[in-house]
PDB file of N, CA and C in Angstrom:
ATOM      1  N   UNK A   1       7.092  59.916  -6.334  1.00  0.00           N
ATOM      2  CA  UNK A   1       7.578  58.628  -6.761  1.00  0.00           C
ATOM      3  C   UNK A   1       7.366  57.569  -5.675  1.00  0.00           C
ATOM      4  N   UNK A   2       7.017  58.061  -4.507  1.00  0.00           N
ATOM      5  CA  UNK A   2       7.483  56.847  -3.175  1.00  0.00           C
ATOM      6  C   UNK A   2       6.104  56.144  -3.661  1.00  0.00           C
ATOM      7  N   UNK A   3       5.098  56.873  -3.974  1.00  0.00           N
ATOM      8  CA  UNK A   3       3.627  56.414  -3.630  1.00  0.00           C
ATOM      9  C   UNK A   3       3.629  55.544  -4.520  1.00  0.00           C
ATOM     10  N   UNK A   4       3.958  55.112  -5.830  1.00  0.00           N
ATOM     11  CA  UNK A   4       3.995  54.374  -6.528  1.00  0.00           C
ATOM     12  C   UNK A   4       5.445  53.097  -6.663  1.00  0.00           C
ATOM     13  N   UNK A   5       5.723  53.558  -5.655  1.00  0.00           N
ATOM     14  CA  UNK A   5       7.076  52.706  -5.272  1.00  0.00           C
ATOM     15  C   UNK A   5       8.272  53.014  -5.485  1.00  0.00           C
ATOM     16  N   UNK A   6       8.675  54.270  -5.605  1.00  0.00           N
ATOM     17  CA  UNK A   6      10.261  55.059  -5.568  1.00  0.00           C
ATOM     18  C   UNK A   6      10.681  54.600  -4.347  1.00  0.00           C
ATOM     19  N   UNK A   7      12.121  54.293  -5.315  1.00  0.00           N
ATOM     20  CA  UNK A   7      12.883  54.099  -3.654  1.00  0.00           C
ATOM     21  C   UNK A   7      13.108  52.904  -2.969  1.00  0.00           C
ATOM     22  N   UNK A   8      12.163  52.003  -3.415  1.00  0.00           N
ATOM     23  CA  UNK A   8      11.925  50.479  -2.562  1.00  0.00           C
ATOM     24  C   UNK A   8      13.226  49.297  -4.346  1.00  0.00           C
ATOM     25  N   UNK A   9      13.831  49.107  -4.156  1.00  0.00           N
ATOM     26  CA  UNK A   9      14.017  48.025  -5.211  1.00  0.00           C
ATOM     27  C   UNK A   9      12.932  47.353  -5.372  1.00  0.00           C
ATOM     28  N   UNK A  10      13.037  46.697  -4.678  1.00  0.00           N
ATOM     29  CA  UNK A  10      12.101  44.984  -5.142  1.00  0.00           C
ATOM     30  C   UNK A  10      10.871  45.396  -5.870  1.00  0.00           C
ATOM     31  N   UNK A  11      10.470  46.659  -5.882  1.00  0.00           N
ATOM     32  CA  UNK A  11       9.411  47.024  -6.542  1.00  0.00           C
ATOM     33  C   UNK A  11       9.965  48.052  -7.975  1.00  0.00           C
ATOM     34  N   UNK A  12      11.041  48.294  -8.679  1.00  0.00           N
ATOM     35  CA  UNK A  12      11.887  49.144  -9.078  1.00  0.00           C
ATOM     36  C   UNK A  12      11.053  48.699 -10.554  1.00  0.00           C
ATOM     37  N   UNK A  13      10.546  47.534 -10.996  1.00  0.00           N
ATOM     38  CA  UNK A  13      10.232  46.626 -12.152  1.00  0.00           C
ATOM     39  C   UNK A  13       8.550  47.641 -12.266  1.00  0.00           C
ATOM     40  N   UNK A  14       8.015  47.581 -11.239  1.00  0.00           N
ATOM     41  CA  UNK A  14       6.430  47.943 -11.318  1.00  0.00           C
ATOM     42  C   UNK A  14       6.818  49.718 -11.854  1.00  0.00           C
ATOM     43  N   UNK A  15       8.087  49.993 -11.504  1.00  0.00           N
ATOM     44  CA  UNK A  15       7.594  51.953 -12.169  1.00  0.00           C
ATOM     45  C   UNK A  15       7.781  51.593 -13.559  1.00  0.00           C
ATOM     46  N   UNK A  16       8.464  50.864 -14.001  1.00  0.00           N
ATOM     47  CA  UNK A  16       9.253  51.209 -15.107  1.00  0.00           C
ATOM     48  C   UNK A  16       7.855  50.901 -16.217  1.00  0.00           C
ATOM     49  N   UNK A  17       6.994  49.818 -15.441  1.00  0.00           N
ATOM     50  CA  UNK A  17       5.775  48.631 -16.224  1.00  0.00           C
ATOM     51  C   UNK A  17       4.671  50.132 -16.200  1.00  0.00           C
ATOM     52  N   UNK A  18       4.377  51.010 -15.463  1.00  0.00           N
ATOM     53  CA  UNK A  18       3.468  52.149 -14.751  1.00  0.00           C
ATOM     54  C   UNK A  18       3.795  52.958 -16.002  1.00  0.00           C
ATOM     55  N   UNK A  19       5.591  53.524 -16.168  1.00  0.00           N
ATOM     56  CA  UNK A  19       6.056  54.472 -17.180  1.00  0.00           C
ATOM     57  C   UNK A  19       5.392  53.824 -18.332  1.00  0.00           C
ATOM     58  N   UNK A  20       6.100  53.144 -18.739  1.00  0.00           N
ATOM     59  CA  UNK A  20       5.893  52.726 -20.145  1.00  0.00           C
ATOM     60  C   UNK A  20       4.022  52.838 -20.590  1.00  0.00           C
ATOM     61  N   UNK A  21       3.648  52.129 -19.731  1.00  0.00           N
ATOM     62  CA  UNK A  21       1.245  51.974 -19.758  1.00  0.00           C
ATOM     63  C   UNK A  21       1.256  53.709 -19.945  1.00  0.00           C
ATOM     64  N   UNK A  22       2.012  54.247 -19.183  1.00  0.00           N
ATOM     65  CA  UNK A  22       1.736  55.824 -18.692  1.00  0.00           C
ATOM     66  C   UNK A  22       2.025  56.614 -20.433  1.00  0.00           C
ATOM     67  N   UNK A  23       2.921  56.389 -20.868  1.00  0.00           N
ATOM     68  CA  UNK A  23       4.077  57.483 -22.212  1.00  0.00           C
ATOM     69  C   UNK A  23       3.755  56.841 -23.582  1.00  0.00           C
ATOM     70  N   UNK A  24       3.311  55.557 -23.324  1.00  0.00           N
ATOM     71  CA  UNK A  24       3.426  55.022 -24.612  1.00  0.00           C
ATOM     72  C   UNK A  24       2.114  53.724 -24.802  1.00  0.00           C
ATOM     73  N   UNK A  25       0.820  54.249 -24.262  1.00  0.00           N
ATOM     74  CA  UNK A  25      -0.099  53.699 -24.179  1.00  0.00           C
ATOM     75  C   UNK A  25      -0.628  52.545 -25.552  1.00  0.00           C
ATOM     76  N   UNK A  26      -0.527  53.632 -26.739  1.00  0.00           N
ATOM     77  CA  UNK A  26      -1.095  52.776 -27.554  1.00  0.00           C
ATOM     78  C   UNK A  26       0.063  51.906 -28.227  1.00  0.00           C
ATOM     79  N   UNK A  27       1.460  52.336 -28.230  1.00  0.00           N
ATOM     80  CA  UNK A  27       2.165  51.154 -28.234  1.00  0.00           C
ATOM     81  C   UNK A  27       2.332  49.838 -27.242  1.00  0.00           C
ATOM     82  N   UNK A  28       2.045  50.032 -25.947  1.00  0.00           N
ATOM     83  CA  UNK A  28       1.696  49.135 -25.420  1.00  0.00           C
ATOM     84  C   UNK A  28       0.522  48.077 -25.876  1.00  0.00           C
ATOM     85  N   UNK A  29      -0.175  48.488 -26.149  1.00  0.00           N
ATOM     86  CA  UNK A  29      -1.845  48.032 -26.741  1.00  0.00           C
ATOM     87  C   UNK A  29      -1.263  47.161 -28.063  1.00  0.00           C
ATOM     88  N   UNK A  30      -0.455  47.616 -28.558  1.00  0.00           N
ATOM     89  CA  UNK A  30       0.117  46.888 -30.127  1.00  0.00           C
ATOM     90  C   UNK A  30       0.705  45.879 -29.544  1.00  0.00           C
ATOM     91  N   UNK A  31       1.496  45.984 -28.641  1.00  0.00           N
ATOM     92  CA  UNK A  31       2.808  45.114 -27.606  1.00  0.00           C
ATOM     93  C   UNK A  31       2.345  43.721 -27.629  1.00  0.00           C
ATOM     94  N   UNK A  32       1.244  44.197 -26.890  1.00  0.00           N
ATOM     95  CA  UNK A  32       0.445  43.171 -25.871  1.00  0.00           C
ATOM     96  C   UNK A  32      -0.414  41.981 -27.057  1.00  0.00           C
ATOM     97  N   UNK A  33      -1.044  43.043 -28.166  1.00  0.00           N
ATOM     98  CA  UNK A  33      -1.840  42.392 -29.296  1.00  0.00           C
ATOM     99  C   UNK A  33      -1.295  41.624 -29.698  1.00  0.00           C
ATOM    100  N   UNK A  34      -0.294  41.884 -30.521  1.00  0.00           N
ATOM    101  CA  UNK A  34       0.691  41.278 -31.198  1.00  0.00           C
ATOM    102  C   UNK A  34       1.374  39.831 -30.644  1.00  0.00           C
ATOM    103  N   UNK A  35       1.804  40.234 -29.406  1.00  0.00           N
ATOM    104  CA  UNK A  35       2.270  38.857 -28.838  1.00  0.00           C
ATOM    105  C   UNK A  35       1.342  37.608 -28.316  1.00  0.00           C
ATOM    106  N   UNK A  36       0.309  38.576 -28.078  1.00  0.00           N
ATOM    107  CA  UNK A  36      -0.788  37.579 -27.315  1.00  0.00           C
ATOM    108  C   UNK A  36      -0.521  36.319 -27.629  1.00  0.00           C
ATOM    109  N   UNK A  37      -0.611  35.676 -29.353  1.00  0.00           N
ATOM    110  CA  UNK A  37      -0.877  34.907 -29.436  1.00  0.00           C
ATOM    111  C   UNK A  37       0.383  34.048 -29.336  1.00  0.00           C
ATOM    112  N   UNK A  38       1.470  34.333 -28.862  1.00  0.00           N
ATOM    113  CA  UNK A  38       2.431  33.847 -28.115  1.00  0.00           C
ATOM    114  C   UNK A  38       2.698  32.902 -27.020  1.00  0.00           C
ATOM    115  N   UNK A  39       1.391  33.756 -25.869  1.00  0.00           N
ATOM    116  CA  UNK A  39       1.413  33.591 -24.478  1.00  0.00           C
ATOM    117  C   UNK A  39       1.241  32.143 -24.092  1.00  0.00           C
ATOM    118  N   UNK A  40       0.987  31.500 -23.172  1.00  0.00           N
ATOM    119  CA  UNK A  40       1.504  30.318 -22.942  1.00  0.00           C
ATOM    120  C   UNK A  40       0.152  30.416 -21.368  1.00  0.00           C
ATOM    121  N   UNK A  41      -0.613  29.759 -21.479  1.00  0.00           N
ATOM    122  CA  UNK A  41      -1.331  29.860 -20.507  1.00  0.00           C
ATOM    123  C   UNK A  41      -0.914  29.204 -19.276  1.00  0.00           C
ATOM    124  N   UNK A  42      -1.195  29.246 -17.944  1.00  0.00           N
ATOM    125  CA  UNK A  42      -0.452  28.264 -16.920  1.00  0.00           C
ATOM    126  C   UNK A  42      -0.922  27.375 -17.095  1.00  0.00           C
ATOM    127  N   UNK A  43       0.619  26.362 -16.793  1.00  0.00           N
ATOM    128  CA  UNK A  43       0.246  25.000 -17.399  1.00  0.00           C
ATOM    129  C   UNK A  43      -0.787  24.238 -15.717  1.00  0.00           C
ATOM    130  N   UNK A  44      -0.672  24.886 -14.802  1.00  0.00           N
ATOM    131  CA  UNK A  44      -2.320  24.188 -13.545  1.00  0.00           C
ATOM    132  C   UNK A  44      -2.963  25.453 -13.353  1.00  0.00           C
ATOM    133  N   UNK A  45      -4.501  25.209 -13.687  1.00  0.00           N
ATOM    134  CA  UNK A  45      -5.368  26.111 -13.325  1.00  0.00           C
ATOM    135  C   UNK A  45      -5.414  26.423 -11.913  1.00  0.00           C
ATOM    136  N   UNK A  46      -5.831  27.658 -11.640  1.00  0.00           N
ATOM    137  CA  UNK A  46      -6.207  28.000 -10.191  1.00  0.00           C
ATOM    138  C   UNK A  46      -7.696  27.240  -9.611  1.00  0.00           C
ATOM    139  N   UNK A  47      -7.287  26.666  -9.129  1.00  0.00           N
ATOM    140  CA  UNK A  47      -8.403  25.637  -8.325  1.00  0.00           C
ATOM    141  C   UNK A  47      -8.532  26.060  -6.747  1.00  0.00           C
ATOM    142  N   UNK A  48      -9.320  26.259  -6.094  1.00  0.00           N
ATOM    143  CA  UNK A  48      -9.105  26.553  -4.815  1.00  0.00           C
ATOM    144  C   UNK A  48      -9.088  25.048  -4.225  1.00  0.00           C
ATOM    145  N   UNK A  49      -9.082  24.663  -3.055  1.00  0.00           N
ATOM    146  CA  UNK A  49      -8.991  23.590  -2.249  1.00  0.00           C
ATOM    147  C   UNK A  49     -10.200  23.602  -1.555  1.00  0.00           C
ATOM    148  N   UNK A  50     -10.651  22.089  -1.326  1.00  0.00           N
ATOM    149  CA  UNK A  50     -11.280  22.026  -0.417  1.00  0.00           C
ATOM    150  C   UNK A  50     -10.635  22.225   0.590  1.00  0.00           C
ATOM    151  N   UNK A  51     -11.549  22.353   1.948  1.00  0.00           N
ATOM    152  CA  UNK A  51     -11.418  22.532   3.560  1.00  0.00           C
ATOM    153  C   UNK A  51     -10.143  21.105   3.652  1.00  0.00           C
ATOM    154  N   UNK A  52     -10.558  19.835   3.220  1.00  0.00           N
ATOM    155  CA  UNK A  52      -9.955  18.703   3.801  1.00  0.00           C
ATOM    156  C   UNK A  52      -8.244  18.566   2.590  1.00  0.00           C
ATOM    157  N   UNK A  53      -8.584  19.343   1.394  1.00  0.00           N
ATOM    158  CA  UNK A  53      -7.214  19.486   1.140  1.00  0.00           C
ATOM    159  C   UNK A  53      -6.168  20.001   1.270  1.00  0.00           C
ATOM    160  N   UNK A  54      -6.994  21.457   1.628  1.00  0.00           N
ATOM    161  CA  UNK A  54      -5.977  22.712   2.413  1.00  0.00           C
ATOM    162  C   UNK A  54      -5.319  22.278   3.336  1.00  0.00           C
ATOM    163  N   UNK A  55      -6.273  21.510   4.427  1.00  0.00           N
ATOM    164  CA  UNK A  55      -5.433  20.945   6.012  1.00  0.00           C
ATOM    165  C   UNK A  55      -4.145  20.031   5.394  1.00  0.00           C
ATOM    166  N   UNK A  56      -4.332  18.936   4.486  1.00  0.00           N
ATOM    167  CA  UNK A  56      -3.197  17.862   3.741  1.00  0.00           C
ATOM    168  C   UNK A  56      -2.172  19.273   3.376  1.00  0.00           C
ATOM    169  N   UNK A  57      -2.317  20.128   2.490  1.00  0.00           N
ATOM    170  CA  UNK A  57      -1.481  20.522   1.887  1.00  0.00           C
ATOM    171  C   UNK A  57      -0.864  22.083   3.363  1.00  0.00           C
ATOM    172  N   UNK A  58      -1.586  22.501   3.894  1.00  0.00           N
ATOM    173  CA  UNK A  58      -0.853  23.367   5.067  1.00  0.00           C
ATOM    174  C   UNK A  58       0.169  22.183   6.238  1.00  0.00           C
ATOM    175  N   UNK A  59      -0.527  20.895   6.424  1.00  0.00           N
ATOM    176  CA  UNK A  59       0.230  20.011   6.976  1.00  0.00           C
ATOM    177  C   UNK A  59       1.367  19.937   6.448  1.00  0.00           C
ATOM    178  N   UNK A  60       1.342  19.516   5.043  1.00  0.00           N
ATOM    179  CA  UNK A  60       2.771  18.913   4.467  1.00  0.00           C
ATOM    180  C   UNK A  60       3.642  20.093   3.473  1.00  0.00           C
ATOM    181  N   UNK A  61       3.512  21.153   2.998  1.00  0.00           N
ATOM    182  CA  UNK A  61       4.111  22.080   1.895  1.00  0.00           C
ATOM    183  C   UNK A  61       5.121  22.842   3.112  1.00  0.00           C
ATOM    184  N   UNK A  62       4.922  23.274   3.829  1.00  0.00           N
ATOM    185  CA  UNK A  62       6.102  23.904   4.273  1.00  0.00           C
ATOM    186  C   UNK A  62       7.355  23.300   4.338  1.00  0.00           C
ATOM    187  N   UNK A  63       6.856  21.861   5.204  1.00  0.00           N
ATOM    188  CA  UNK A  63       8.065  21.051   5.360  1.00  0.00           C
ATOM    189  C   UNK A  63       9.020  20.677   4.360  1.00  0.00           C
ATOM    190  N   UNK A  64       8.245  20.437   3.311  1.00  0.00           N
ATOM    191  CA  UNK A  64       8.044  19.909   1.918  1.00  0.00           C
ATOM    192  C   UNK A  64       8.901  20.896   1.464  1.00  0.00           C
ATOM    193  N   UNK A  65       8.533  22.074   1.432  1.00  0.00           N
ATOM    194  CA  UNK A  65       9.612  23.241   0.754  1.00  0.00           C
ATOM    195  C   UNK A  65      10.737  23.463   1.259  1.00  0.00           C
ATOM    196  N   UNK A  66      10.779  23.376   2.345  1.00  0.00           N
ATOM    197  CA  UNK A  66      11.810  23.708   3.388  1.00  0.00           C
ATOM    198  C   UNK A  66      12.699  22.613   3.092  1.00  0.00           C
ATOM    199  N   UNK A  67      12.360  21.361   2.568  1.00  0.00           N
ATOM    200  CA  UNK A  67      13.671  20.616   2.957  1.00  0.00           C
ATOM    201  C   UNK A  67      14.482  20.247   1.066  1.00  0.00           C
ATOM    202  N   UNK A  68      13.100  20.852  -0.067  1.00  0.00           N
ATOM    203  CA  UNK A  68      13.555  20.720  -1.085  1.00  0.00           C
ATOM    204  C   UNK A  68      14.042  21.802  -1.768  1.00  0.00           C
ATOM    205  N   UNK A  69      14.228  22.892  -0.575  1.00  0.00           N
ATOM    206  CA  UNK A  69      15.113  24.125  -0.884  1.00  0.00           C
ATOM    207  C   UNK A  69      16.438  24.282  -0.473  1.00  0.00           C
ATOM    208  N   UNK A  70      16.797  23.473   0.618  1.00  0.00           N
ATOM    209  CA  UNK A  70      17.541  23.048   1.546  1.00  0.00           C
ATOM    210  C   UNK A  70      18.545  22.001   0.433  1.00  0.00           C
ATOM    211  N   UNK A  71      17.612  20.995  -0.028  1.00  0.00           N
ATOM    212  CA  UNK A  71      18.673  19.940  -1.143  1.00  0.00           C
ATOM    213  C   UNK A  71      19.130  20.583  -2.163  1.00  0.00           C
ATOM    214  N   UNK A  72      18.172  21.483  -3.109  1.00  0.00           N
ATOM    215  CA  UNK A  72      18.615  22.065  -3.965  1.00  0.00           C
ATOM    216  C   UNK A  72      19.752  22.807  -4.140  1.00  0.00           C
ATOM    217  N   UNK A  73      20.032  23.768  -2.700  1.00  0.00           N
ATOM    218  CA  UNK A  73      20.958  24.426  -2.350  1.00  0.00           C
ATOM    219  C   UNK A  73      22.291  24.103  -2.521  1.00  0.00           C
ATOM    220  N   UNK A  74      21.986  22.399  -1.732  1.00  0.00           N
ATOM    221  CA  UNK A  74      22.872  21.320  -1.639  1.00  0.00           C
ATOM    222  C   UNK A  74      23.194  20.784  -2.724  1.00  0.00           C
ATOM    223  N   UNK A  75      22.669  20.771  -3.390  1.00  0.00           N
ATOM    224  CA  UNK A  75      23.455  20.141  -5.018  1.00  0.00           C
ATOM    225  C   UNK A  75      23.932  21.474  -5.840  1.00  0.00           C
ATOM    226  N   UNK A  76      23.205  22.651  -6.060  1.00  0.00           N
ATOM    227  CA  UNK A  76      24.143  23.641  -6.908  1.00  0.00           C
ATOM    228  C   UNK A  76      25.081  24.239  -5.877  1.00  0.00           C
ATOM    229  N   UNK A  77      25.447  24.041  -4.887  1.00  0.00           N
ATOM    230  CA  UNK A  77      26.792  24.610  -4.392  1.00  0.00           C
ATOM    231  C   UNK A  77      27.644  23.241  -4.040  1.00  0.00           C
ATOM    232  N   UNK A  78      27.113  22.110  -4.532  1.00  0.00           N
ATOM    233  CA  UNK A  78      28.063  20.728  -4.353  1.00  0.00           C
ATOM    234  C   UNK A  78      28.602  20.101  -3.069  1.00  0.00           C
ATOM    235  N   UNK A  79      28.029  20.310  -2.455  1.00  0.00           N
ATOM    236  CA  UNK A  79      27.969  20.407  -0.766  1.00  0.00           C
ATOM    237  C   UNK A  79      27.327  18.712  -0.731  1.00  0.00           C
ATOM    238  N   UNK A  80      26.610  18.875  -2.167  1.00  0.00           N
ATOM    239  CA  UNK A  80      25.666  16.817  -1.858  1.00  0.00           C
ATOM    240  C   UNK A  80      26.445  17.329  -3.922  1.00  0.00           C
ATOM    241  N   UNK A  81      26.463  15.157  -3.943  1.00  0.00           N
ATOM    242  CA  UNK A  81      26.329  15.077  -5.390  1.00  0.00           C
ATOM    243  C   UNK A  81      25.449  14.989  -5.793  1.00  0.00           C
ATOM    244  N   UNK A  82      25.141  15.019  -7.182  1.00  0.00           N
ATOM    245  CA  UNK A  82      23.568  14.235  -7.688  1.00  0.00           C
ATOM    246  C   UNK A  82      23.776  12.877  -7.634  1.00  0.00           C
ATOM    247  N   UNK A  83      24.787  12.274  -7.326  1.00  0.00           N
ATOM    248  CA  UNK A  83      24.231  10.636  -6.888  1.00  0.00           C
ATOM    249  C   UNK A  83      23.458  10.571  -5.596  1.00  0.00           C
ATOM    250  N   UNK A  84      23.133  11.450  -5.148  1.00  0.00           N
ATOM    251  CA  UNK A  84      21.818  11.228  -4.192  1.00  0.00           C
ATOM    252  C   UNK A  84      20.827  11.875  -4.229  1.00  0.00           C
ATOM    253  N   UNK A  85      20.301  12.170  -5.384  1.00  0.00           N
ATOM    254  CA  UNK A  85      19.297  12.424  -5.689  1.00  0.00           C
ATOM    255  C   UNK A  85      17.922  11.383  -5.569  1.00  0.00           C
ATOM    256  N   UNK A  86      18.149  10.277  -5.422  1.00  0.00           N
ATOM    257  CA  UNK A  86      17.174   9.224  -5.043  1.00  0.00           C
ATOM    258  C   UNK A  86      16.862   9.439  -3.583  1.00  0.00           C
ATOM    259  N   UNK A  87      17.706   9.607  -2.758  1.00  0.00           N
ATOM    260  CA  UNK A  87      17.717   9.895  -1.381  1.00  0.00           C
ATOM    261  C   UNK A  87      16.966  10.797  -1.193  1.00  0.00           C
ATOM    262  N   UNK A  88      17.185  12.485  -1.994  1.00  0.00           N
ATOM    263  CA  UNK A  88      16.056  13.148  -1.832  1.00  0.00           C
ATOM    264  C   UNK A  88      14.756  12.932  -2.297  1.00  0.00           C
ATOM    265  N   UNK A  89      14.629  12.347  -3.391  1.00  0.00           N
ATOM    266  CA  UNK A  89      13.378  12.064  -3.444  1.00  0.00           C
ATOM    267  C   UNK A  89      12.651  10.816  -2.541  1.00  0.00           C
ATOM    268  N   UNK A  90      13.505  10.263  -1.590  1.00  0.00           N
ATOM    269  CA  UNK A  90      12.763   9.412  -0.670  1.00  0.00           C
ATOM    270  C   UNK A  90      12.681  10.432  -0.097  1.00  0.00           C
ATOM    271  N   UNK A  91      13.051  11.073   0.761  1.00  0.00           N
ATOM    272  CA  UNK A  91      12.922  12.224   2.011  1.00  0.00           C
ATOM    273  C   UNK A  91      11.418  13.273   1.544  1.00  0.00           C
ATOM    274  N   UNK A  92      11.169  13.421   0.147  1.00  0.00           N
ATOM    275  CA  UNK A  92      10.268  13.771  -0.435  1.00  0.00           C
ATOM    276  C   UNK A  92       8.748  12.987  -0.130  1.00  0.00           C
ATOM    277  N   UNK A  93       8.930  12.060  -0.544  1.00  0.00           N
ATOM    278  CA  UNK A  93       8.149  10.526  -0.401  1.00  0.00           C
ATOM    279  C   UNK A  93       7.381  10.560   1.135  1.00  0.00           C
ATOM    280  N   UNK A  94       8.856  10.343   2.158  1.00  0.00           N
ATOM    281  CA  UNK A  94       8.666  10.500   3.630  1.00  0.00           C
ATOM    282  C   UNK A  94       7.936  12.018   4.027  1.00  0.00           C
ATOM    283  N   UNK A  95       8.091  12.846   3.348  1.00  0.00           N
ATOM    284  CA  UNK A  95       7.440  14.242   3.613  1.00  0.00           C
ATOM    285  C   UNK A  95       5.626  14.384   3.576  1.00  0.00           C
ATOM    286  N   UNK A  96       5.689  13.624   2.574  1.00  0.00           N
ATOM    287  CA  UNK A  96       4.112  13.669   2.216  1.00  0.00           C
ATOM    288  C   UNK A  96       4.369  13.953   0.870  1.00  0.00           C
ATOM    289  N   UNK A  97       5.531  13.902  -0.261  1.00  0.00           N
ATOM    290  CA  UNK A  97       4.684  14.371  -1.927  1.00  0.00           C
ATOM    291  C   UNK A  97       3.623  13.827  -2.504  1.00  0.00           C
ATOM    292  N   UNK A  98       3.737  12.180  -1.914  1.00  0.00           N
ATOM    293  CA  UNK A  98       2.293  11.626  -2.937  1.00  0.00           C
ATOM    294  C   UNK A  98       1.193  12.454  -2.098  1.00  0.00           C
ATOM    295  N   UNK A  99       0.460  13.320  -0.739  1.00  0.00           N
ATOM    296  CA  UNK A  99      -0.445  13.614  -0.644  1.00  0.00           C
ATOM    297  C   UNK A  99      -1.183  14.573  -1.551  1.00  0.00           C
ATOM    298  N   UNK A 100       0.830  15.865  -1.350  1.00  0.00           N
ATOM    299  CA  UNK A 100       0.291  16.573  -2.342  1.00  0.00           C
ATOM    300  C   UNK A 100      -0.059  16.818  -3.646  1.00  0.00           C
ATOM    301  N   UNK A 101       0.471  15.715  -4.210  1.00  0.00           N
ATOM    302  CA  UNK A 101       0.127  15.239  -5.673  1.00  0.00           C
ATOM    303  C   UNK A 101      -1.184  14.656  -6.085  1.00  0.00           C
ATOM    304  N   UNK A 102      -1.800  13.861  -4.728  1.00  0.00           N
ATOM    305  CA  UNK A 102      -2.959  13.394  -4.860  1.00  0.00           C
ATOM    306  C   UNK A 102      -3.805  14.551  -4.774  1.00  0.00           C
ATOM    307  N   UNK A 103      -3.497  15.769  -3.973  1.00  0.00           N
ATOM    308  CA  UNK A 103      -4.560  16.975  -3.814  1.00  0.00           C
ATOM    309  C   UNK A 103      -4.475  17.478  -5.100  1.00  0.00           C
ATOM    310  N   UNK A 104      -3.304  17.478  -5.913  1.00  0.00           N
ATOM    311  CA  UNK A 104      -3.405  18.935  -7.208  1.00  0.00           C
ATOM    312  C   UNK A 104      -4.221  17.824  -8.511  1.00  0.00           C
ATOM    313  N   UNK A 105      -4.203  16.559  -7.603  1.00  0.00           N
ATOM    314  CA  UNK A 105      -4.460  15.488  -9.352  1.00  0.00           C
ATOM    315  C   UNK A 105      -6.265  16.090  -9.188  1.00  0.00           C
ATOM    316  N   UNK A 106      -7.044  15.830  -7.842  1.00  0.00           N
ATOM    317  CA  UNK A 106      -8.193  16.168  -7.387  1.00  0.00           C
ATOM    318  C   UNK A 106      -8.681  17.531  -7.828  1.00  0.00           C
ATOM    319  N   UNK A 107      -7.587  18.269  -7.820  1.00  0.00           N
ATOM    320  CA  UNK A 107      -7.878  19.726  -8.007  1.00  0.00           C
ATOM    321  C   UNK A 107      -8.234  20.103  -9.511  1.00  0.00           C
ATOM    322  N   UNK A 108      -6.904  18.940 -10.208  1.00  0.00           N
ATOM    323  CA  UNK A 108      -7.570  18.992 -11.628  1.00  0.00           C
ATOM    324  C   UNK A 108      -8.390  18.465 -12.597  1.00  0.00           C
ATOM    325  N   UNK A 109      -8.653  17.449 -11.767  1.00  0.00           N
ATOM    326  CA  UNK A 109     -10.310  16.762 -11.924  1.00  0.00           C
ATOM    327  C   UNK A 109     -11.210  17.573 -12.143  1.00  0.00           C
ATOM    328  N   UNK A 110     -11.387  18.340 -10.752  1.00  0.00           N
ATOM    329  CA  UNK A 110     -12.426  19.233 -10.591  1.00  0.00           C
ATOM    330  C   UNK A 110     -12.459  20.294 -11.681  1.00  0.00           C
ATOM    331  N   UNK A 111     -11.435  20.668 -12.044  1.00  0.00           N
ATOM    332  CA  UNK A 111     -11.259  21.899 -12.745  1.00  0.00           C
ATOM    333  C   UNK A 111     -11.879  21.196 -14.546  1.00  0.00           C
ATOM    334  N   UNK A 112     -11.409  20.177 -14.409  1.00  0.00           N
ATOM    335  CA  UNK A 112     -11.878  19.488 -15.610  1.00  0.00           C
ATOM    336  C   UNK A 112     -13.800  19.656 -15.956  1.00  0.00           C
ATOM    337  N   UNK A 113     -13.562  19.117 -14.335  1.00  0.00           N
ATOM    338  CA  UNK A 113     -15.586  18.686 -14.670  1.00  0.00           C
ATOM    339  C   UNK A 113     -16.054  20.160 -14.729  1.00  0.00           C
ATOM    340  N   UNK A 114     -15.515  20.956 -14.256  1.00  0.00           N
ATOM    341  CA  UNK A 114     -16.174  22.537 -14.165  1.00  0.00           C
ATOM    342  C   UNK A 114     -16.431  22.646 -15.594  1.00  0.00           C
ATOM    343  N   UNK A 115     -15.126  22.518 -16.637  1.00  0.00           N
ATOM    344  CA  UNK A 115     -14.732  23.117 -17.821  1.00  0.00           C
ATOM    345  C   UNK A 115     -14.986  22.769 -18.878  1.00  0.00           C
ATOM    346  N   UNK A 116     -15.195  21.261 -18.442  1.00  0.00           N
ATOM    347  CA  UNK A 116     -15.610  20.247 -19.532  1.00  0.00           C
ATOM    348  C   UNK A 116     -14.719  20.196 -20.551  1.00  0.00           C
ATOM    349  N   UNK A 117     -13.482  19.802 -19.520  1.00  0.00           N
ATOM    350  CA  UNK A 117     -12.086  20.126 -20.391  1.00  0.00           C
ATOM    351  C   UNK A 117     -11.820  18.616 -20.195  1.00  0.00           C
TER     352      UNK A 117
END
């Protein structure tokens, strides 16, 4: 069991996904058919970055996360109200969001002209 992840939690989801593919194959196959047309594709394609967007977005996303994980925290344990929620989104602003917004708008340009979407 270890080799396939016994024992570890955080991985406790992948035996159970392994069992089921493993015991009940062609009901899986129905599972999967059936719902497909359900599924919900991601709403941003995987775009890689250029060289000069990666540097914008390794510059600014950590900080960026770090301090809008930090507010979030701060408003569901009430520690901040949501009447300052404008505040965070200046501190956002001051972080760099319009860069990274300008990189994912670029990203989906590109992904456009690829797709001819």
């Amino acid at each position: 069991m270890r080799e396939i992840g016994g024992s570890q939690p955080p991985y406790a989801h992948l035996q159970w996904a392994y069992a089921w593919d493993f015991r009940n194959p062609q009901w899986v196959l129905d599972t999967n058919n059936a719902y497909q047309g359900y599924y919900k594709a991601p709403s941003f394609p995987q775009v890689r970055p250029t060289l000069d967007e990666q540097e914008i977005l390794n510059r600014v996303l950590t900080d960026l996360n770090t301090y809008k994980t930090e507010w979030f925290d701060k408003f569901v344990t009430g520690q901040e109200p949501l009447s300052k929620f404008d505040e965070f989104v200046d501190g956002l602003n001051k972080l760099g969001a319009a860069d990274v917004i300008a990189v994912r708008q670029q990203q989906y340009e590109r992904y456009g002209e690829l797709t001819g979407s």
